[in-house]
Protein backbone atom coordinates (compact mmCIF):
# COMPACT_ATOMS: atom_id res chain seq x y z
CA UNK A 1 20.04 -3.26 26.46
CA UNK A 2 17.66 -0.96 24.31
CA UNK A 3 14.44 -1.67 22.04
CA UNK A 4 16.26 -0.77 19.48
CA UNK A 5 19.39 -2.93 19.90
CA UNK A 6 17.24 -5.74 20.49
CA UNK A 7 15.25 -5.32 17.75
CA UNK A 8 18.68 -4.70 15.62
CA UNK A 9 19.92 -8.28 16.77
CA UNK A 10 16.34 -9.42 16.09
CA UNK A 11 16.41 -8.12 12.26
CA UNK A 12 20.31 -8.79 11.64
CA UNK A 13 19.56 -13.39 13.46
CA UNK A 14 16.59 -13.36 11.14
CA UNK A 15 18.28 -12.05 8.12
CA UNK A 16 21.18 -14.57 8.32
CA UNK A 17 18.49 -17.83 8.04
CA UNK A 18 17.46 -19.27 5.49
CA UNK A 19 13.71 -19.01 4.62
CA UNK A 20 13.59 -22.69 3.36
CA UNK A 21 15.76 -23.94 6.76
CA UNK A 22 14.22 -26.44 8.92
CA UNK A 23 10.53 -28.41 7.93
CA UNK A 24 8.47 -26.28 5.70
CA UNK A 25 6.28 -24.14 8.06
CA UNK A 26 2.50 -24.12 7.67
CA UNK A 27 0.70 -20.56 7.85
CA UNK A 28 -2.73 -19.43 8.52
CA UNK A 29 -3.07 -18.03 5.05
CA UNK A 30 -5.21 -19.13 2.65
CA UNK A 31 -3.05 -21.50 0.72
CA UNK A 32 -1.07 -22.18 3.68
CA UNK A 33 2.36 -20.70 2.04
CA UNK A 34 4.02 -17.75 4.00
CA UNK A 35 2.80 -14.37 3.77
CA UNK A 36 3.70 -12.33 0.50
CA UNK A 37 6.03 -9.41 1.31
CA UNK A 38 4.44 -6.17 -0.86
CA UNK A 39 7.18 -3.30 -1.41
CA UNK A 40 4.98 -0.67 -0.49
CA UNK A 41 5.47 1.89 -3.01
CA UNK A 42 9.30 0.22 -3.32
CA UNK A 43 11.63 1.12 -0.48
CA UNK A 44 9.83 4.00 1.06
CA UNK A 45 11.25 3.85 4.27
CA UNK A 46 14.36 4.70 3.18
CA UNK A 47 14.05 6.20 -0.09
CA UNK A 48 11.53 8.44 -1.94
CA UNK A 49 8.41 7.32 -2.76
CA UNK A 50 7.89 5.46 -6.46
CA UNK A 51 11.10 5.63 -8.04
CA UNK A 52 13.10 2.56 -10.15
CA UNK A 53 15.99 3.05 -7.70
CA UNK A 54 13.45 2.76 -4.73
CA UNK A 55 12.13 -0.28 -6.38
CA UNK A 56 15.59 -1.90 -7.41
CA UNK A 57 16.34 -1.22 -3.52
CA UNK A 58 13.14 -2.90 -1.96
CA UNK A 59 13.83 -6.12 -4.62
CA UNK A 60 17.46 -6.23 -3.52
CA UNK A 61 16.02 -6.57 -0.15
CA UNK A 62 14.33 -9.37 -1.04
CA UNK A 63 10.44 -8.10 -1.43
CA UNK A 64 7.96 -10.85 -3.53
CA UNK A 65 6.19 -7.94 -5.05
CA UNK A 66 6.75 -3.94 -5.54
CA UNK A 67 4.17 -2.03 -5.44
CA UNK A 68 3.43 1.17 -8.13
CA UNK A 69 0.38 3.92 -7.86
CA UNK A 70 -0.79 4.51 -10.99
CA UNK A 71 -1.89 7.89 -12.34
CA UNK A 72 -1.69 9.61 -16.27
CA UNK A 73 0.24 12.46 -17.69
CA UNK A 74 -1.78 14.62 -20.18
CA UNK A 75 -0.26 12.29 -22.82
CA UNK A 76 -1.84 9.46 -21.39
CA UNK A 77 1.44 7.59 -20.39
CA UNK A 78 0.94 6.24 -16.81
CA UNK A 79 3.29 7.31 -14.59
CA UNK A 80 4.31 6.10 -10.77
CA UNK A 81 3.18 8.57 -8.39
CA UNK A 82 0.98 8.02 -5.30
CA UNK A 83 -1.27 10.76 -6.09
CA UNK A 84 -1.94 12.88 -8.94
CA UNK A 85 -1.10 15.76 -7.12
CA UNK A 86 2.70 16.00 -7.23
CA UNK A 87 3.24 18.89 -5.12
CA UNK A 88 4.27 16.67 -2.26
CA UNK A 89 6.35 13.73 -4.12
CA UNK A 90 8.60 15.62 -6.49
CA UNK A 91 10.28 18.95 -6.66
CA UNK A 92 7.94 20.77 -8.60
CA UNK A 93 7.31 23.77 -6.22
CA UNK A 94 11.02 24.67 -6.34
CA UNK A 95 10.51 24.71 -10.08
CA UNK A 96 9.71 28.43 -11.71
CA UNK A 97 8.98 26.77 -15.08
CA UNK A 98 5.80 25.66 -14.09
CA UNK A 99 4.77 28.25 -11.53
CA UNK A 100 1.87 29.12 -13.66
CA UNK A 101 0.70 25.67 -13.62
CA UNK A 102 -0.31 25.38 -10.00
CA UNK A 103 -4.09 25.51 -9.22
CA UNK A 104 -6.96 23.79 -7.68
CA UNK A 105 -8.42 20.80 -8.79
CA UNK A 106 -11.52 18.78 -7.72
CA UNK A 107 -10.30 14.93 -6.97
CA UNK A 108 -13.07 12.30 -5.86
CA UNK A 109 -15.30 15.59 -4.32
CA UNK A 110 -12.14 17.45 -2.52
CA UNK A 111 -10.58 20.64 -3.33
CA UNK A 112 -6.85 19.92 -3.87
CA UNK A 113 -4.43 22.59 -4.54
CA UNK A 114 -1.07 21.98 -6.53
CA UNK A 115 0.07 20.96 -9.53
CA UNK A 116 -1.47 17.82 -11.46
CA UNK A 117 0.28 14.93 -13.48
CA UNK A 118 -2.69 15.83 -16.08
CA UNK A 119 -1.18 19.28 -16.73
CA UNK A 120 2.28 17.88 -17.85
CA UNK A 121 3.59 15.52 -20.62
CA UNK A 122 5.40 13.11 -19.64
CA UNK A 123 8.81 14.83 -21.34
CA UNK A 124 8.03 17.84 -19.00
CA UNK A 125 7.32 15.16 -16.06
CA UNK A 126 10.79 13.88 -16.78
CA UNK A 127 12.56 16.99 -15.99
CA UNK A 128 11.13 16.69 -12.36
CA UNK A 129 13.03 14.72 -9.22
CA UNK A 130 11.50 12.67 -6.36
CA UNK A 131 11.25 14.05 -3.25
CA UNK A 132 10.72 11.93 0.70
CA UNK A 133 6.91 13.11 1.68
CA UNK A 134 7.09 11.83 5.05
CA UNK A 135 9.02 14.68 7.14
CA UNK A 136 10.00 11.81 10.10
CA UNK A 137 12.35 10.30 7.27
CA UNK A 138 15.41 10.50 5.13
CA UNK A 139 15.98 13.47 2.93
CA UNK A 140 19.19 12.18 1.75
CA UNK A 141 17.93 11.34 -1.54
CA UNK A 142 15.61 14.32 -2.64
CA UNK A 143 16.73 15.57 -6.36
CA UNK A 144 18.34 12.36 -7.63
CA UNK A 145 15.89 10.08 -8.92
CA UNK A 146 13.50 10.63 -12.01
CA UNK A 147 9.58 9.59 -12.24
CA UNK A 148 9.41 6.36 -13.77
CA UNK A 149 6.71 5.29 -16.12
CA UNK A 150 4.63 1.92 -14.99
CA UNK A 151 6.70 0.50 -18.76
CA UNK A 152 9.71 1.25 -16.91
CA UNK A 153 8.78 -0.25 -13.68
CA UNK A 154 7.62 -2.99 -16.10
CA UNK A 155 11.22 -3.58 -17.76
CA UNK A 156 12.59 -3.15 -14.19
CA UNK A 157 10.42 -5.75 -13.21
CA UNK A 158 11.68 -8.46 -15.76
CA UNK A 159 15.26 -7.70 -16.07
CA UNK A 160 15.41 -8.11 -11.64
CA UNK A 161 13.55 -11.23 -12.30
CA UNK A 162 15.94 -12.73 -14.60
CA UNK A 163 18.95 -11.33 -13.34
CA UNK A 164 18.03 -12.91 -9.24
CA UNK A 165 16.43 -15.87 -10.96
CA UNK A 166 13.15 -15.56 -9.42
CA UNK A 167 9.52 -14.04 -10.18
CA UNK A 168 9.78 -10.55 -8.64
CA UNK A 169 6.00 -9.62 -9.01
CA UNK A 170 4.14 -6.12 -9.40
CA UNK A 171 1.09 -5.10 -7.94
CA UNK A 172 0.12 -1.73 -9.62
CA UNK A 173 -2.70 0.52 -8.05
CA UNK A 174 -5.16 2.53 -10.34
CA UNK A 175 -5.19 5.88 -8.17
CA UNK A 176 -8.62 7.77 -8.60
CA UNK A 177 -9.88 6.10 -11.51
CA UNK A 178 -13.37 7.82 -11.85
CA UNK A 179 -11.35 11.18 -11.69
CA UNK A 180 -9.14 9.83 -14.78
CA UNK A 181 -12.19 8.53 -16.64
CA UNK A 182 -13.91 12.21 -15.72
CA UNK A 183 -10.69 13.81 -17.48
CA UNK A 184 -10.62 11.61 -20.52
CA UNK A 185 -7.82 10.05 -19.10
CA UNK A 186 -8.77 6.28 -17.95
CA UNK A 187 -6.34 4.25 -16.73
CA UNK A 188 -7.76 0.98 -17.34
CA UNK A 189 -6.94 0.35 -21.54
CA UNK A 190 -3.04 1.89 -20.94
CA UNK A 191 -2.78 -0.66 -17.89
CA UNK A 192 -4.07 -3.54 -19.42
CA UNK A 193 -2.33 -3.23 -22.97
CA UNK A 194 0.95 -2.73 -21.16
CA UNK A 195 0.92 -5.98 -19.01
CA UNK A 196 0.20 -7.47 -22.30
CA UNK A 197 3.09 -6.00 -24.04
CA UNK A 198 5.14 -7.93 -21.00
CA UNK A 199 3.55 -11.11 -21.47
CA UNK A 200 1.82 -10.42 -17.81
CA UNK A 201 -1.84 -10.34 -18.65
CA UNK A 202 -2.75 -13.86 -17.50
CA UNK A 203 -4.32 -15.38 -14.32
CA UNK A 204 -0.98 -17.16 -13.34
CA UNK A 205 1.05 -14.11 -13.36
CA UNK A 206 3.02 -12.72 -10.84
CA UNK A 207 0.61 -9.79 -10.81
CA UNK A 208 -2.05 -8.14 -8.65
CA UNK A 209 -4.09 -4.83 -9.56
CA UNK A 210 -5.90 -2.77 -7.16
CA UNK A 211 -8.13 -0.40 -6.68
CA UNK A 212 -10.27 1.46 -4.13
CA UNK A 213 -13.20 1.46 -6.22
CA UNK A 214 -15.28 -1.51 -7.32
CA UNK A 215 -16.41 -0.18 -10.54
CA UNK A 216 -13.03 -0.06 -11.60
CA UNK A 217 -12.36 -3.59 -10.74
CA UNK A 218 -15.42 -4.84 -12.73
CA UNK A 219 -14.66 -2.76 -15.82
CA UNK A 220 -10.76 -4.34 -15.46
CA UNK A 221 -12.07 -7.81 -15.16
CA UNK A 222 -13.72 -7.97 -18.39
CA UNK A 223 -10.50 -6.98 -19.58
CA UNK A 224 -7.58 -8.53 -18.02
CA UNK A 225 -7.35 -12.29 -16.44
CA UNK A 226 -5.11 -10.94 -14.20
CA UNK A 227 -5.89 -11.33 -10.39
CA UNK A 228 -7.48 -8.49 -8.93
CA UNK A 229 -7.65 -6.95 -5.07
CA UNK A 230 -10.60 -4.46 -3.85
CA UNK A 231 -8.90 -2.01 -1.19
CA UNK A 232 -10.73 -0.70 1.87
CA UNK A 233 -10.10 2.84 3.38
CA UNK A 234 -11.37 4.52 6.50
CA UNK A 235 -11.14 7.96 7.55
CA UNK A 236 -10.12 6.90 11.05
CA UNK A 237 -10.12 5.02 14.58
CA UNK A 238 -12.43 6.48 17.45
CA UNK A 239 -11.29 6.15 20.55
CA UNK A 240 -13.42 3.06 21.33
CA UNK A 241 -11.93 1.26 18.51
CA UNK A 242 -14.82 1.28 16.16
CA UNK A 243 -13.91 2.30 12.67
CA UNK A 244 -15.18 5.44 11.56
CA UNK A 245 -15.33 4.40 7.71
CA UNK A 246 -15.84 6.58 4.48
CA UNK A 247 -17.58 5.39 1.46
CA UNK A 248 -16.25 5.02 -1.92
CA UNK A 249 -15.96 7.41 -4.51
CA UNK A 250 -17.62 5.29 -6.87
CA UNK A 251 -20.63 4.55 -4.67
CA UNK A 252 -20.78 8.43 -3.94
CA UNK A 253 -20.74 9.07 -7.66
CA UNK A 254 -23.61 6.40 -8.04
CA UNK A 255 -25.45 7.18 -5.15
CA UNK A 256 -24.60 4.04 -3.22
CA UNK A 257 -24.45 4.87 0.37
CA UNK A 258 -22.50 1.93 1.62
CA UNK A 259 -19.22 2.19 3.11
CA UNK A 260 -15.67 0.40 3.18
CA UNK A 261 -16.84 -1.37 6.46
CA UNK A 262 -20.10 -2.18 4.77
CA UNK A 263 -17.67 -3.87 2.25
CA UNK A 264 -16.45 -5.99 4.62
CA UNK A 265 -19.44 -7.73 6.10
CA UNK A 266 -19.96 -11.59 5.40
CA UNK A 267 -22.70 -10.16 2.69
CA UNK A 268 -20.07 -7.16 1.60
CA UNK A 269 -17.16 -9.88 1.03
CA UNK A 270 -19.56 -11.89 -0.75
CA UNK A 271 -20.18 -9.32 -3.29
CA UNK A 272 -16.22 -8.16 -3.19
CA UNK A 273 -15.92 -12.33 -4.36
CA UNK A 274 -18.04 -11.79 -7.86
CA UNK A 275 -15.26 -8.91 -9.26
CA UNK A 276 -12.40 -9.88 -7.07
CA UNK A 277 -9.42 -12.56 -5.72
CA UNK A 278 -8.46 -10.23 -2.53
CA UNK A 279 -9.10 -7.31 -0.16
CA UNK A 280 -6.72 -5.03 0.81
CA UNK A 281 -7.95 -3.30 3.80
CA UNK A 282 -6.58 -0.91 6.04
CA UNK A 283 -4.98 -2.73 9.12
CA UNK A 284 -7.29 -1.50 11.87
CA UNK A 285 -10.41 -3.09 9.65
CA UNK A 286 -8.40 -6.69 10.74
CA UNK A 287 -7.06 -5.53 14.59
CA UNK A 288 -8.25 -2.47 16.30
CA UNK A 289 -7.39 -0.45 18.64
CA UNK A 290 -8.60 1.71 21.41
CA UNK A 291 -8.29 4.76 23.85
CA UNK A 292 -7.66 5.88 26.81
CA UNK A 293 -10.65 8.87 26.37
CA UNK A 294 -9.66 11.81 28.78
CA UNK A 295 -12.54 12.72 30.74
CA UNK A 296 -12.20 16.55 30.30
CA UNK A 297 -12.33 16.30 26.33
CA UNK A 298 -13.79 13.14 25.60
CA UNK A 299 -11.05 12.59 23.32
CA UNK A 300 -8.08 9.83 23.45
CA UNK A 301 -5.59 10.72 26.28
CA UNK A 302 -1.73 11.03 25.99
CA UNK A 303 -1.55 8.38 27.89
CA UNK A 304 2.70 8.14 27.74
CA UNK A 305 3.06 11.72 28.44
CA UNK A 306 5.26 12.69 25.62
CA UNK A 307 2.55 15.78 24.14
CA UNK A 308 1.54 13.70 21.19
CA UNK A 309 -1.59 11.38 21.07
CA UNK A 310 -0.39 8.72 18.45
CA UNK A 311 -0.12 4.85 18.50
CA UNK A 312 1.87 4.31 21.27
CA UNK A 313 -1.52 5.68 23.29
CA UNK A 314 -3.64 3.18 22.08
CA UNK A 315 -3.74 -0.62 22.98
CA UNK A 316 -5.34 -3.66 20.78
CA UNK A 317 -9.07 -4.95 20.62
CA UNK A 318 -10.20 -8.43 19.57
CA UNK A 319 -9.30 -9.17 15.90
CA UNK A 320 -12.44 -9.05 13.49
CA UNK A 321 -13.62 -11.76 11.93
CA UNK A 322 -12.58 -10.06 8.56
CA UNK A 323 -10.25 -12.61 7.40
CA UNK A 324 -12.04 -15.65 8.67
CA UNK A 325 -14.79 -14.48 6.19
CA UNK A 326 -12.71 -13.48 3.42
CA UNK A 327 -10.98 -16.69 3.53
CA UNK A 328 -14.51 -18.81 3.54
CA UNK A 329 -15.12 -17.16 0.31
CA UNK A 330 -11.53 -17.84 -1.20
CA UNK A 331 -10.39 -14.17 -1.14
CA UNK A 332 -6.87 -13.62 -0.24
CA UNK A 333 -6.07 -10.57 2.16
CA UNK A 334 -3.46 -8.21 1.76
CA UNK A 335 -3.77 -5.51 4.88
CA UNK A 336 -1.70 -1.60 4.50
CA UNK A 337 0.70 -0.18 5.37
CA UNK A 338 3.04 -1.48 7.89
CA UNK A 339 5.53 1.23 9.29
CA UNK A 340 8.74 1.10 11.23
CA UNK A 341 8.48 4.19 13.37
CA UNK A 342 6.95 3.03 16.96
CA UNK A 343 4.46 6.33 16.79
CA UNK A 344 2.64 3.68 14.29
CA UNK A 345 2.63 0.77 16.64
CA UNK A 346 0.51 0.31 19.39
CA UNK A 347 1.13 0.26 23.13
CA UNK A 348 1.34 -3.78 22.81
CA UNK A 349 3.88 -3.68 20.52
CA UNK A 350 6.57 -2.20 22.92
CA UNK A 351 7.81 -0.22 19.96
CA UNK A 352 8.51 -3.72 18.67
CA UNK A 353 7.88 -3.63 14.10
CA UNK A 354 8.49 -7.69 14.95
CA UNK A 355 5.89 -7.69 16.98
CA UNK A 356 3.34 -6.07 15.02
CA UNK A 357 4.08 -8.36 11.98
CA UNK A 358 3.94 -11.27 14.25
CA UNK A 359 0.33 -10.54 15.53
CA UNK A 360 -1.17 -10.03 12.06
CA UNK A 361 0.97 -13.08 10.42
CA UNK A 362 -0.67 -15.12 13.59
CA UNK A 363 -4.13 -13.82 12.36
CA UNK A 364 -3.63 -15.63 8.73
CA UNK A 365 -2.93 -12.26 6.56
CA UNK A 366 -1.91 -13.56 2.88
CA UNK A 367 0.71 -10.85 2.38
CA UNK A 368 1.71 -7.34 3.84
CA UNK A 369 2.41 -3.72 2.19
CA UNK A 370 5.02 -2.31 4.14
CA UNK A 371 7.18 0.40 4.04
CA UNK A 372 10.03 -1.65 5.37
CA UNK A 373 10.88 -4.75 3.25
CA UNK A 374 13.66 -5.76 5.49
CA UNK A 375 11.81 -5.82 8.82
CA UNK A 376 8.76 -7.85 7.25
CA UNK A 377 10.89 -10.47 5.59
CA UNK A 378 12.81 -10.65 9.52
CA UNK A 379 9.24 -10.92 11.06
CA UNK A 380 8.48 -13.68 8.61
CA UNK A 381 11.67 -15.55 8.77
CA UNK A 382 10.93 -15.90 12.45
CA UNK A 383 7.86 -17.48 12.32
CA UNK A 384 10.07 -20.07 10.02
CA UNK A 385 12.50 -21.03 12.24
């Protein structure tokens, strides 16, 4: 029998119990309730990226939150995209309308070329399609769905909610916020006044916001009750498993010279604690991993052979202490993004998605962004049993 047949029985015995079967399991999280499942920009792994049909797929699977990146049109509506770029999420290349709108923009210090949700209305934004980004997946669904606006995620939101008769929650990202406020679009005003207009701007509501730069977070906390998660990037792994960490583009802009992983010291967290509930930090930031270094280049070795240095080269370190400390202070911690494909799991995972959920469930993670709704909501009904 195959890893992928037993994972398939795996996924299809925990799908048929019942999360609430058998004594009420205690987790490592911080309020000791089983991990949240986050719809990582709705059902990405099957469907395009940020799309209501995406989302209404990743609910039906039966995610606790979906997950939309926020950026503006030149109208100021916000939109669902993962970047304001939207050469790579939606049709717009094929498009000969708006050729002439292509061109290079600066976002947080880089030169991007493409065409920018800040260049369109949102009635000319509606005349574009989703597109898959990821090449490794499905592009079955390219052309058919429209951009939605973060109102119509919003509506989406509440009609799922009453229709399944439970909270369905939304956790929407402010993407590049200084580079909004720096084109007179900010997203922060728009955001807030439409989680009022849903009766969502409150402490107790099924909502999270998040954002990759602190200064954002502040500004949104003297303006919304709602609970708020700091995010944590890093450029990437070295081979000996230390984290080779960027800094933020608010702290460039300010001339702070602290990075993510500065962020997440016990003195970092403490400071995260005074503007925020949670951290959402890239996965490697929690459990690391490391290379095989190939003597010749001094760079991590293919060790399986197959011509591609990815995951499945690498094997785990020691978990951090990261969410130990975070929980000390009360923070909850939400680690990204958790993939199917075994090219994003590492050697100890035996190509196993199960097994990578298990290890960071184990570790006392509060909820997961994932790509694959499904598979996290099988990992977690295993640990129920």
């Amino acid at each position: 029998m195959n890893k992928k047949t037993i994972i398939a029985m795996a996924l299809a015995t925990a799908a048929a119990v019942p999360a609430s079967a058998g004594p009420k399991t205690v987790f490592p999280t911080l309020d000791g309730k089983a991990p949240l499942v986050i719809a990582h920009r709705g059902a990405s792994g099957y469907m395009p990226d940020h799309t209501l049909e995406g989302y209404a797929k990743a609910i039906e699977l039966g995610a606790d939150f979906i997950e939309p990146d926020l950026v503006a049109t030149k109208d100021g509506v916000l939109i669902a995209r993962h970047e304001p770029n939207l050469k790579d999420t939606t049709d717009v290349a094929k498009r000969p309308e708006f050729a002439s709108r292509k061109r290079k923009m600066m976002v947080d210090g880089n030169e991007e070329e493409g065409w920018f949700a800040s260049d369109f209305t949102l009635a000319e934004i509606k005349t574009l399609r989703a597109i898959q980004p990821r090449g490794d997946r499905s592009k079955a669904f390219d052309g058919q769905f429209q951009v939605p606006t973060f109102e119509e995620v919003l509506a989406l939101r509440e009609a799922k909610s009453k229709e399944l008769g439970r909270q369905i929650g939304v956790y929407p990202e402010t993407k590049h916020p200084t580079y909004h406020q720096q084109l007179g679009l900010a997203l922060e005003q728009p955001l807030v006044a439409l989680l009022k207009q849903y009766k969502l701007n409150r402490k107790d509501a099924p909502v999270f916001i998040q954002s990759f730069e602190a200064a954002n977070l502040k500004q949104l906390r003297k303006l919304t009750a709602n609970k708020l998660v700091y995010l944590l990037d890093a450029n990437d792994v070295r081979p000996d498993g230390s984290i080779d960490a960027n800094v933020p583009y608010d702290h460039v802009v300010a001339g702070d010279k602290r990075t993510y992983a500065d962020m997440l010291t016990p003195a970092g967290l403490k400071e995260i604690k005074s503007f925020a509930d949670g951290i959402g930090p890239w996965k490697p930031y929690l459990i690391s991993w490391q290379a095989m270094v190939d003597p010749k280049t001094g760079k991590a070795a293919d060790v399986d052979g197959d011509k591609v240095v990815d995951q499945r080269d690498m094997t785990l370190i020691e978990p951090s202490d990261v969410v130990k400390n975070a929980h000390k202070l009360g923070l909850v911690v939400h680690p990204y993004t958790f993939r199917n494909e075994a090219k994003h799991l590492a050697a100890n995972f035996q190509d196993s998605p199960l097994e990578e959920y298990r290890a960071y469930f184990e570790l006392g993670v509060d909820g997961v962004f994932t790509d694959y709704t499904d598979t996290a909501l099988a990992a977690r009904r295993l640990l129920q049993k």
